[in-house]
Protein backbone atom coordinates (compact mmCIF):
# COMPACT_ATOMS: atom_id res chain seq x y z
CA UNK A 1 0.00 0.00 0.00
CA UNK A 2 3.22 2.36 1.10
CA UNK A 3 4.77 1.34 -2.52
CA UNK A 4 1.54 2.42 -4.62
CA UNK A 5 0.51 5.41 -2.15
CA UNK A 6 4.44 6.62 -3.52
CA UNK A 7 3.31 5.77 -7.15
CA UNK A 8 0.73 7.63 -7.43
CA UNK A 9 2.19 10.51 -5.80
CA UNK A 10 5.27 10.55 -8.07
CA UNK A 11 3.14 9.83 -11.12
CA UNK A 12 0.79 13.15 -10.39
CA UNK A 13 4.32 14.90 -10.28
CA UNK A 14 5.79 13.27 -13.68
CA UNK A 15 2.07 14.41 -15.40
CA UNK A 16 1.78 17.68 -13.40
CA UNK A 17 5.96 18.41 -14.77
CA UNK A 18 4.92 17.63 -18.30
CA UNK A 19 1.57 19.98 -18.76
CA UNK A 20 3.00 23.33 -20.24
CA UNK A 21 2.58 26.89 -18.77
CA UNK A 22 0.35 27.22 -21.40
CA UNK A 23 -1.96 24.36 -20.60
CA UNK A 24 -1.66 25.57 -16.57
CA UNK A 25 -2.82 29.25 -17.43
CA UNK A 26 -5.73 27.78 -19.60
CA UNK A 27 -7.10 25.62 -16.88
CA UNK A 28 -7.21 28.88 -14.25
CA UNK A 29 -3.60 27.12 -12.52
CA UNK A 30 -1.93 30.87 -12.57
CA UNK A 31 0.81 30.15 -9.90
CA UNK A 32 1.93 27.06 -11.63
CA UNK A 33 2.15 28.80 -15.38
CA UNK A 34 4.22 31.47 -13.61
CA UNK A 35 6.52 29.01 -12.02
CA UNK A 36 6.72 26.98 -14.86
CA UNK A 37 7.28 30.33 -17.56
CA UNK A 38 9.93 31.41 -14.74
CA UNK A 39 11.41 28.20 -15.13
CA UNK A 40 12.08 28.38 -18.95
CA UNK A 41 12.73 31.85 -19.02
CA UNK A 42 15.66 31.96 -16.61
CA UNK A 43 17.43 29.45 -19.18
CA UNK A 44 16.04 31.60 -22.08
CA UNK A 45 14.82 35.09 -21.35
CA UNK A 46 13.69 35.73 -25.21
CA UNK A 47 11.47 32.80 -25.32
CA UNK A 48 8.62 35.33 -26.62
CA UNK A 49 5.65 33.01 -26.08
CA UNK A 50 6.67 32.36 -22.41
CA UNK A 51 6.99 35.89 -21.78
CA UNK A 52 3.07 35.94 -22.99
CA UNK A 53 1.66 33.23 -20.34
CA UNK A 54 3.27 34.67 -18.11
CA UNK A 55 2.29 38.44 -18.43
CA UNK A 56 -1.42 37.07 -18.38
CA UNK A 57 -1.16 34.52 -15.74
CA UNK A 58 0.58 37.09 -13.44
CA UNK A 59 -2.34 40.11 -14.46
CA UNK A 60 -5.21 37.36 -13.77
CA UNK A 61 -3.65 35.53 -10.53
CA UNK A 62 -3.24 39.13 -8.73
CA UNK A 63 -6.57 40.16 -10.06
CA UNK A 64 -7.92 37.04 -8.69
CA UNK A 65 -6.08 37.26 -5.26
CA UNK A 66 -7.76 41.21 -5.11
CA UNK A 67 -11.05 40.34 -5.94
CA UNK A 68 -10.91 37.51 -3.05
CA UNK A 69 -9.39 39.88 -0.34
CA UNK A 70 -12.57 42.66 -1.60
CA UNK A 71 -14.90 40.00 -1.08
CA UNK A 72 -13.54 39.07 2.24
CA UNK A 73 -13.66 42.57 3.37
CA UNK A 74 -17.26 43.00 1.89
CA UNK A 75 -18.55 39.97 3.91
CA UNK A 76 -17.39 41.70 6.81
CA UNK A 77 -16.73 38.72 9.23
CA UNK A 78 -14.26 38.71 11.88
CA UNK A 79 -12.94 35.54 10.89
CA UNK A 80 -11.60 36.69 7.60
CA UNK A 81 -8.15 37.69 8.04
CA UNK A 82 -6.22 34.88 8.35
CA UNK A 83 -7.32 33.76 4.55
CA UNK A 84 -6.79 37.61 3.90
CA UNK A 85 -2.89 37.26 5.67
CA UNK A 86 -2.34 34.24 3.47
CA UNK A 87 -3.99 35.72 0.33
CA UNK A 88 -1.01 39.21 0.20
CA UNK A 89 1.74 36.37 1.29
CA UNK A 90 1.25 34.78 -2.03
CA UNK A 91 0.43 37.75 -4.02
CA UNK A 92 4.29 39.22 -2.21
CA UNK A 93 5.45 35.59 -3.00
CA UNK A 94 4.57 35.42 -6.41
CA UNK A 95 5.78 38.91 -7.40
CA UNK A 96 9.31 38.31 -5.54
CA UNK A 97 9.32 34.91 -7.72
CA UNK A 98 8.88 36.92 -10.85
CA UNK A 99 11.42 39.71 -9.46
CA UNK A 100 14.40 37.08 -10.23
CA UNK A 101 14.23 37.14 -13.52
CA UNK A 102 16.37 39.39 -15.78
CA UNK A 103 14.60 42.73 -17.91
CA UNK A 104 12.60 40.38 -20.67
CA UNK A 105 12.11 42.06 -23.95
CA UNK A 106 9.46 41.59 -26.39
CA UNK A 107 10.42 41.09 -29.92
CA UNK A 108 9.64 44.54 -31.14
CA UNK A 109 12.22 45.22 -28.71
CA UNK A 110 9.46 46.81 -26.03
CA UNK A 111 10.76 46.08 -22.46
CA UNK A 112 8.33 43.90 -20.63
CA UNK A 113 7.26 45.55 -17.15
CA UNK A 114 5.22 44.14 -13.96
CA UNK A 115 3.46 45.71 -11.72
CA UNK A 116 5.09 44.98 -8.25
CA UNK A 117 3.29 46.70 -5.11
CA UNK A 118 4.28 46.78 -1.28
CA UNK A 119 2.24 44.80 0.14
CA UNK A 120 4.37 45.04 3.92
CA UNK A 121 1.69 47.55 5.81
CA UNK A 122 -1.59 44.92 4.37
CA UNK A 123 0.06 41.99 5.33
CA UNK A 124 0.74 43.68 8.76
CA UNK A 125 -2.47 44.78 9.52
CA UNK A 126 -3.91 41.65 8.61
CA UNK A 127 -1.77 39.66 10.85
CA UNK A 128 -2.34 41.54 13.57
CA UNK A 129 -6.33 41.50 13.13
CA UNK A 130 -6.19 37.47 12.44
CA UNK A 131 -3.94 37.78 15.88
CA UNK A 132 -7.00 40.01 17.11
CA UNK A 133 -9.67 37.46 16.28
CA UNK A 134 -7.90 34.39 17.61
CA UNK A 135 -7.40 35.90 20.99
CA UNK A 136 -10.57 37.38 21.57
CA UNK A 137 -12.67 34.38 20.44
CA UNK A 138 -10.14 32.34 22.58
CA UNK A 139 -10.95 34.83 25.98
CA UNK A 140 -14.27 34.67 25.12
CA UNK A 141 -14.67 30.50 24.98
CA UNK A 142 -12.49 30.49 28.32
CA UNK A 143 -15.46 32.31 30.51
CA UNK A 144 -18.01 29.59 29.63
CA UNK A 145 -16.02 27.42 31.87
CA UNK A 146 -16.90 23.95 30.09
CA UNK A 147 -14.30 21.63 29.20
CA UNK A 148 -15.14 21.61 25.57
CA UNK A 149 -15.70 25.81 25.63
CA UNK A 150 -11.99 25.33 27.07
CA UNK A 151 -10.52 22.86 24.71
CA UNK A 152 -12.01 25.03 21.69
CA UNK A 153 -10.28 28.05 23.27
CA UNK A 154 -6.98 26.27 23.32
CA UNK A 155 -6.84 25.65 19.57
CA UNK A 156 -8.13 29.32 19.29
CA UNK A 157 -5.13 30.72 20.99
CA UNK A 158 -2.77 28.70 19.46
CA UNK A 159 -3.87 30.22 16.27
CA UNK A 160 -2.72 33.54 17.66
CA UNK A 161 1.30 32.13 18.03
CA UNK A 162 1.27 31.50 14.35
CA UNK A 163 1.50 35.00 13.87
CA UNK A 164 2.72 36.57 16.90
CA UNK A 165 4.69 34.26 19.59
CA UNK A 166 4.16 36.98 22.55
CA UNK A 167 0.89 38.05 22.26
CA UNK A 168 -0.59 39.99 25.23
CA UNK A 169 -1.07 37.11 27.80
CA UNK A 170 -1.55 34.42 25.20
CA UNK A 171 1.06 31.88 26.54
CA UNK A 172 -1.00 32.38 30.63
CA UNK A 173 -4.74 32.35 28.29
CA UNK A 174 -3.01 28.81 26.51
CA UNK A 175 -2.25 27.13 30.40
CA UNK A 176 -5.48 28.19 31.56
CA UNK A 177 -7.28 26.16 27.99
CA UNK A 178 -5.13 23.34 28.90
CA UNK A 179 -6.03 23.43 32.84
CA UNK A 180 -10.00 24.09 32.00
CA UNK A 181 -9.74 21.37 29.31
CA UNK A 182 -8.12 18.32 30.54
CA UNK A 183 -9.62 15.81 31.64
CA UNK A 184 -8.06 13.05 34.38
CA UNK A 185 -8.36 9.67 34.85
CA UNK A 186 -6.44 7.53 38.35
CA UNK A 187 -5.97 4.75 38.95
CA UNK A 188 -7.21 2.55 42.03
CA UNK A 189 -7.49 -0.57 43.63
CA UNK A 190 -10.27 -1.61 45.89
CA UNK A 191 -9.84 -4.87 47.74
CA UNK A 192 -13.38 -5.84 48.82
CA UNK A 193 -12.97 -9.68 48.51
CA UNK A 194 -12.35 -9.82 53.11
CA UNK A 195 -8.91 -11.61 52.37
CA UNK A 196 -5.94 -9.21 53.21
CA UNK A 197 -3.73 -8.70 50.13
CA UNK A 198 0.32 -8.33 50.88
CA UNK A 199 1.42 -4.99 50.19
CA UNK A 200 3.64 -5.84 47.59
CA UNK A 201 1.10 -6.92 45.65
CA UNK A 202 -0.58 -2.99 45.66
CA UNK A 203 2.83 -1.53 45.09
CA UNK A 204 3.10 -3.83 42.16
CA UNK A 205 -0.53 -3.04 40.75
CA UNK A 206 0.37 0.86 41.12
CA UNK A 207 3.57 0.06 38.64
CA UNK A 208 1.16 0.09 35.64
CA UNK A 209 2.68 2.60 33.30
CA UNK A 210 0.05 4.48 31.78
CA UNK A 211 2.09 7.72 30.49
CA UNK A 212 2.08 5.94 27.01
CA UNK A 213 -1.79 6.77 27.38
CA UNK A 214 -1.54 10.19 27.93
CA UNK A 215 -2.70 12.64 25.06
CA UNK A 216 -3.59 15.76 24.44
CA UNK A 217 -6.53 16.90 27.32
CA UNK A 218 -6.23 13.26 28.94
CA UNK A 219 -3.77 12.64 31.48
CA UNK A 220 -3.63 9.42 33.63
CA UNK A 221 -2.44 9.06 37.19
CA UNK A 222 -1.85 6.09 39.50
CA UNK A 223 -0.95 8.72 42.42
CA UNK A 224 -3.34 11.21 43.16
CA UNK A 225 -2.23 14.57 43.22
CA UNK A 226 -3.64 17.26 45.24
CA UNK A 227 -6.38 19.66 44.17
CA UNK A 228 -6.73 17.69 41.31
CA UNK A 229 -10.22 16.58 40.56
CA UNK A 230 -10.84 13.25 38.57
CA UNK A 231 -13.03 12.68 35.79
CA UNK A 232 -12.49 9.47 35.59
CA UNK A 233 -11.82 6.43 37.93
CA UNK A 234 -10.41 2.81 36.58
CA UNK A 235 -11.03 0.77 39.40
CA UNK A 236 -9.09 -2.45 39.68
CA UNK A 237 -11.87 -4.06 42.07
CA UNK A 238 -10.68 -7.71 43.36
CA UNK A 239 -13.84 -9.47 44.17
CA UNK A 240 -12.70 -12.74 45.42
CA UNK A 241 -9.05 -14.62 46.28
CA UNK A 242 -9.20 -18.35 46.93
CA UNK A 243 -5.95 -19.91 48.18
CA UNK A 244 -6.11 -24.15 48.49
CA UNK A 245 -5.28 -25.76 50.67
CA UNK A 246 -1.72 -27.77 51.03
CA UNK A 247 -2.36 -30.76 49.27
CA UNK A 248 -0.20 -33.53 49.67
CA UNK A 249 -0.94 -37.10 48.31
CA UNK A 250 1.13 -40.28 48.38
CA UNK A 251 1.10 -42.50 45.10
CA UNK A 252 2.56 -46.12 44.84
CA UNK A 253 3.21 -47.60 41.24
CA UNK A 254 6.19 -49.85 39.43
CA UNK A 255 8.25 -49.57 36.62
CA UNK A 256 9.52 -52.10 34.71
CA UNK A 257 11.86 -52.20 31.94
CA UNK A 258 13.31 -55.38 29.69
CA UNK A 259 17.07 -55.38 29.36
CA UNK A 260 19.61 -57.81 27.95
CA UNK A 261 20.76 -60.74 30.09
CA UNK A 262 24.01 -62.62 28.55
CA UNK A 263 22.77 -64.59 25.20
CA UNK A 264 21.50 -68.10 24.31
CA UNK A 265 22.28 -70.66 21.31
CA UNK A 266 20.04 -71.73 18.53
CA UNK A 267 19.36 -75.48 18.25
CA UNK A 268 18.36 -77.31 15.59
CA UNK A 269 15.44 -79.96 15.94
CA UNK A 270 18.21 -82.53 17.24
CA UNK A 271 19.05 -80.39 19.82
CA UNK A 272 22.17 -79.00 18.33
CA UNK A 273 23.92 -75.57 18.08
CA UNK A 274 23.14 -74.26 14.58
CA UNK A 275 26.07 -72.90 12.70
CA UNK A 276 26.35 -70.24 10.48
CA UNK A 277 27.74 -70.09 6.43
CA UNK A 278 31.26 -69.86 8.18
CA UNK A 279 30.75 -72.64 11.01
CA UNK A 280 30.27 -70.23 13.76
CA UNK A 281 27.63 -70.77 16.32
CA UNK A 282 24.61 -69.37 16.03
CA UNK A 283 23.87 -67.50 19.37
CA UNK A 284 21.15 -64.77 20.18
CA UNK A 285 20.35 -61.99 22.91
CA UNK A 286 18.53 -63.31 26.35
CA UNK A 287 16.25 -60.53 28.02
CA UNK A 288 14.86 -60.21 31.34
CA UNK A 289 12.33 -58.21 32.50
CA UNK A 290 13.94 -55.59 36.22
CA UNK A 291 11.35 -53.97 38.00
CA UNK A 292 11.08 -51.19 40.48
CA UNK A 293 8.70 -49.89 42.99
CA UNK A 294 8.13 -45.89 43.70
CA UNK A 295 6.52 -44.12 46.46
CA UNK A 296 6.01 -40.66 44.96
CA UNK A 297 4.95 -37.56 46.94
CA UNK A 298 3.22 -34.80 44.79
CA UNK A 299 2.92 -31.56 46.86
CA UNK A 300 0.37 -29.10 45.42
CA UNK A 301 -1.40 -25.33 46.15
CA UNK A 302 -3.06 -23.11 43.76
CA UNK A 303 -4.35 -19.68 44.31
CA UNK A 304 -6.64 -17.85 42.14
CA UNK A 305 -7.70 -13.95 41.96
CA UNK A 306 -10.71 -12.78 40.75
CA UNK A 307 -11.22 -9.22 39.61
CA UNK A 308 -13.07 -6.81 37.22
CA UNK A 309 -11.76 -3.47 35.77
CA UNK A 310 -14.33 -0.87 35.99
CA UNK A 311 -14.67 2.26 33.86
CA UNK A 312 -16.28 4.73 35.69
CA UNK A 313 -17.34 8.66 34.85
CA UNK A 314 -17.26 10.38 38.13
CA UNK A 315 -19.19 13.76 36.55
CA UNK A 316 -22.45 11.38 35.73
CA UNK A 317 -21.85 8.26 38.08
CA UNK A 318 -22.21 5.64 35.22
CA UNK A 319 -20.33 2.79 34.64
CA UNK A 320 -18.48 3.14 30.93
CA UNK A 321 -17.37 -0.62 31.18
CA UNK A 322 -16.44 -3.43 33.30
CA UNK A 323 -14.27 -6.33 31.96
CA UNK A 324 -13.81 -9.50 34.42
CA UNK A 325 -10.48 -10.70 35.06
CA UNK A 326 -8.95 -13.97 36.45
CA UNK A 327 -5.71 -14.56 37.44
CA UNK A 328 -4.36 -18.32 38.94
CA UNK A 329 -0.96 -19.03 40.22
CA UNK A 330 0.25 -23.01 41.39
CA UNK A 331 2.69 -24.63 43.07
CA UNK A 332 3.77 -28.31 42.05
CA UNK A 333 6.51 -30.67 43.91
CA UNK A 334 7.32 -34.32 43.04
CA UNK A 335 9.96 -35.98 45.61
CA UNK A 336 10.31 -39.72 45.19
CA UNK A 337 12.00 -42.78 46.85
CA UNK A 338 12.14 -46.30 45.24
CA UNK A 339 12.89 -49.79 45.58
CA UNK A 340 14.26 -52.84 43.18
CA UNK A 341 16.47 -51.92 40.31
CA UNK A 342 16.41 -48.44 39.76
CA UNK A 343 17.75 -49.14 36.00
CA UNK A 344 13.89 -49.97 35.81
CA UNK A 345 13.34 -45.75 36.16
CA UNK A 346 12.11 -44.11 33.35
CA UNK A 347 14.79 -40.64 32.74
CA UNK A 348 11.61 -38.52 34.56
CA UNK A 349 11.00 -40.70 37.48
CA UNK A 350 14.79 -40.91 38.19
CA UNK A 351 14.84 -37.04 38.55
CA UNK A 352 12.12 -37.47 41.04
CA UNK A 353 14.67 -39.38 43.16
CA UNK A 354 17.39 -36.58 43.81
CA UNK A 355 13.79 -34.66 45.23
CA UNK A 356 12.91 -34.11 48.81
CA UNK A 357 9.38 -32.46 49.90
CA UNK A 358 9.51 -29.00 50.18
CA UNK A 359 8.12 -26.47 52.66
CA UNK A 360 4.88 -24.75 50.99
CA UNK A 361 4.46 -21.31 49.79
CA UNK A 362 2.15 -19.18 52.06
CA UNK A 363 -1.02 -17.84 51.14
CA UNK A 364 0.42 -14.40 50.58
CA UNK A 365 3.07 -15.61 48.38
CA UNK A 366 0.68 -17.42 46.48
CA UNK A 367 -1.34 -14.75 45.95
CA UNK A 368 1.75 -12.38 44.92
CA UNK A 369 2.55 -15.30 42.29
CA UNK A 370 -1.10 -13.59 40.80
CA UNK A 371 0.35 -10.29 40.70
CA UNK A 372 2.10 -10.28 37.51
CA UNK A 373 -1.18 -11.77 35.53
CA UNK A 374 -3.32 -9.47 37.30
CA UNK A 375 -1.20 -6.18 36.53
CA UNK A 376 -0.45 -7.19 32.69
CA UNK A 377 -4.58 -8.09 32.28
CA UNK A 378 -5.10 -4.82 33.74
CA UNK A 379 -3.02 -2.64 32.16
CA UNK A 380 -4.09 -4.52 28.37
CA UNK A 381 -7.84 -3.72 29.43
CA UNK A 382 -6.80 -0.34 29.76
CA UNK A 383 -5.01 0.05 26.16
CA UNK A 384 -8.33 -1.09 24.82
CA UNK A 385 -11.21 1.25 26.85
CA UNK A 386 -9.01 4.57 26.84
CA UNK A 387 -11.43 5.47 24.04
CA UNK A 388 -13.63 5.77 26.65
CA UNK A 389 -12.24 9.14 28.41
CA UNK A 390 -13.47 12.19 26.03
């Protein structure tokens, strides 16, 4: 997609390079015939039907240009002068573009004059109205005190640094949009399943990082902060945490295995040793099945966490979204001890021998074991509802 978006983009430049000034100025593209005459005349000044595109599509592009700005002005709205601004930039742009050529001649040997005008105080005065405009509609969306009134203003007033970067007060009116416009969304746990949760476990929740979440007007926190109010609330809410108990449980079995036990001769049907093509006797392998018996101990505790991730809008009470989550964490010991021929052992069982039973885990450590499923469900649940906070 990346390879044809590139295409198409150099192939409108290849077609747009190969239409003549000519072709440009008859399909109302003024700026482009003058670049393109400008183009060919620098590397031939006497090219006499160049010099005619562009003497017309300079006279119609600034005629064009002044008949926009008159309209602009007739219209009378306050919103105008930023297009007005832009509109004498190009028409200064477009003259100093035609400034670099050398004095063109016609063929009569006429000199060829433009008609270049100052257009410094215009573009002045219309920078500082489109300055004038911003602000004030920016002050004015500020005392409606609404986070969207705010957010509005913001954009507003940033409009006023594109033409002036100190403005009056703008940069204190631009930290009071951002401060009336953001919205903030913490982070907290609520334990309200009656089992005490380890501390570490909370300190590890509370190491979510959700800065990669942050945007503009949406900041999250997993620290309150003071004096901040909250629009938002994800609440990690653990409903239930079941720890087993120690489960230990004794299992008897045998293994056998059939090995090789010396060899035995082949007799014929008289009872003698067969020999081979070069008179040897004829012997084969003798097997024997070894056995072993195991006592195995299997130690075992699980511990599972039960949660849901709420989405909640503290301005209207109501629950955005809740997502359930489950975390489980186990513990698993084998210790073994056998007797007979411990050749009999299959590789795993043997392992089993070098074991001994181990002291359990405690219910807190179990449940900590949760704590890295719990915080990585969380903080994926999160990734996915943050279109929630407006």
């Amino acid at each position: 997609m990346r390879y044809l978006s590139s295409l198409l983009i150099s192939l409108v430049f290849i077609l747009t390079g190969c239409v003549s000034s000519k072709k440009h100025l008859d399909r109302g593209n003024y700026d482009l015939a003058i670049q393109k005459s400008v183009k060919k005349l620098k590397k031939k000044p006497s090219n006499a039907k160049e010099i005619q595109v562009l003497q017309r599509a300079y006279l119609l592009a600034n005629q064009k240009d002044k008949e926009k700005i008159n309209f602009l002005k007739l219209e009378g709205n306050p919103d105008i002068w930023e297009q007005v601004f832009e509109t004498y930039l190009k028409m200064k742009s477009r003259q100093d573009l035609v400034r670099t050529l050398p004095q063109l001649w016609l063929p009569g040997g006429s000199p060829v004059n433009f008609e270049f005008l100052n257009y410094d105080e215009e573009i002045i005065n219309a920078k500082r109205k489109a300055a004038e405009f911003y602000y004030a509609k920016g002050v004015s969306l500020l005392e409606n005190n609404s986070r969207e009134s705010a957010r509005e203003a913001y954009y507003s007033l940033m409009n006023v640094k594109k033409f002036f970067k100190d403005y009056k007060d703008t940069d204190a009116k631009i930290s009071e949009a951002i401060a009336k416009g953001t919205s903030y969304v913490l982070f907290k746990i609520e334990n309200n399943s009656g089992v005490i949760i380890p501390q570490a476990f909370q300190d590890e929740m509370f190491k979510i990082s959700l800065h990669h979440l942050n945007r503009q007007f949406i900041q999250y926190h997993t620290n309150p902060l003071k004096d901040v109010y909250y629009d938002y609330t994800i609440l990690l809410a653990i409903k239930s945490i079941d720890v087993s108990p120690e489960g230990v449980k004794e299992v008897h079995y045998t293994e056998s295995k059939e090995i090789q036990d010396g060899f035995q001769y082949v007799l014929d049907d008289k009872g003698n040793v067969k020999k081979d093509s070069l008179g040897n006797d004829i012997k084969v392998p003798k097997f024997k099945t070894i056995t072993c018996n195991v006592i195995e101990m299997q130690q075992t505790k699980a511990a599972r966490v039960f949660a849901t991730v709420d989405f909640i809008n503290n301005n209207t009470k109501q629950l955005l979204n809740t997502v359930p989550l489950n975390a489980e964490s186990y513990f698993q010991h084998f210790s073994a001890t056998a007797q007979g021929d411990l050749n009999a052992l299959s590789p795993e069982t043997a392992k089993k021998l070098g074991n001994r039973p181990m002291p359990f885990p405690s219910n807190a450590d179990m449940i900590m074991r949760c704590s890295d499923t719990v915080k990585n469900m969380a903080k994926g649940f999160i990734d996915n509802n943050s279109g929630l906070f407006k």
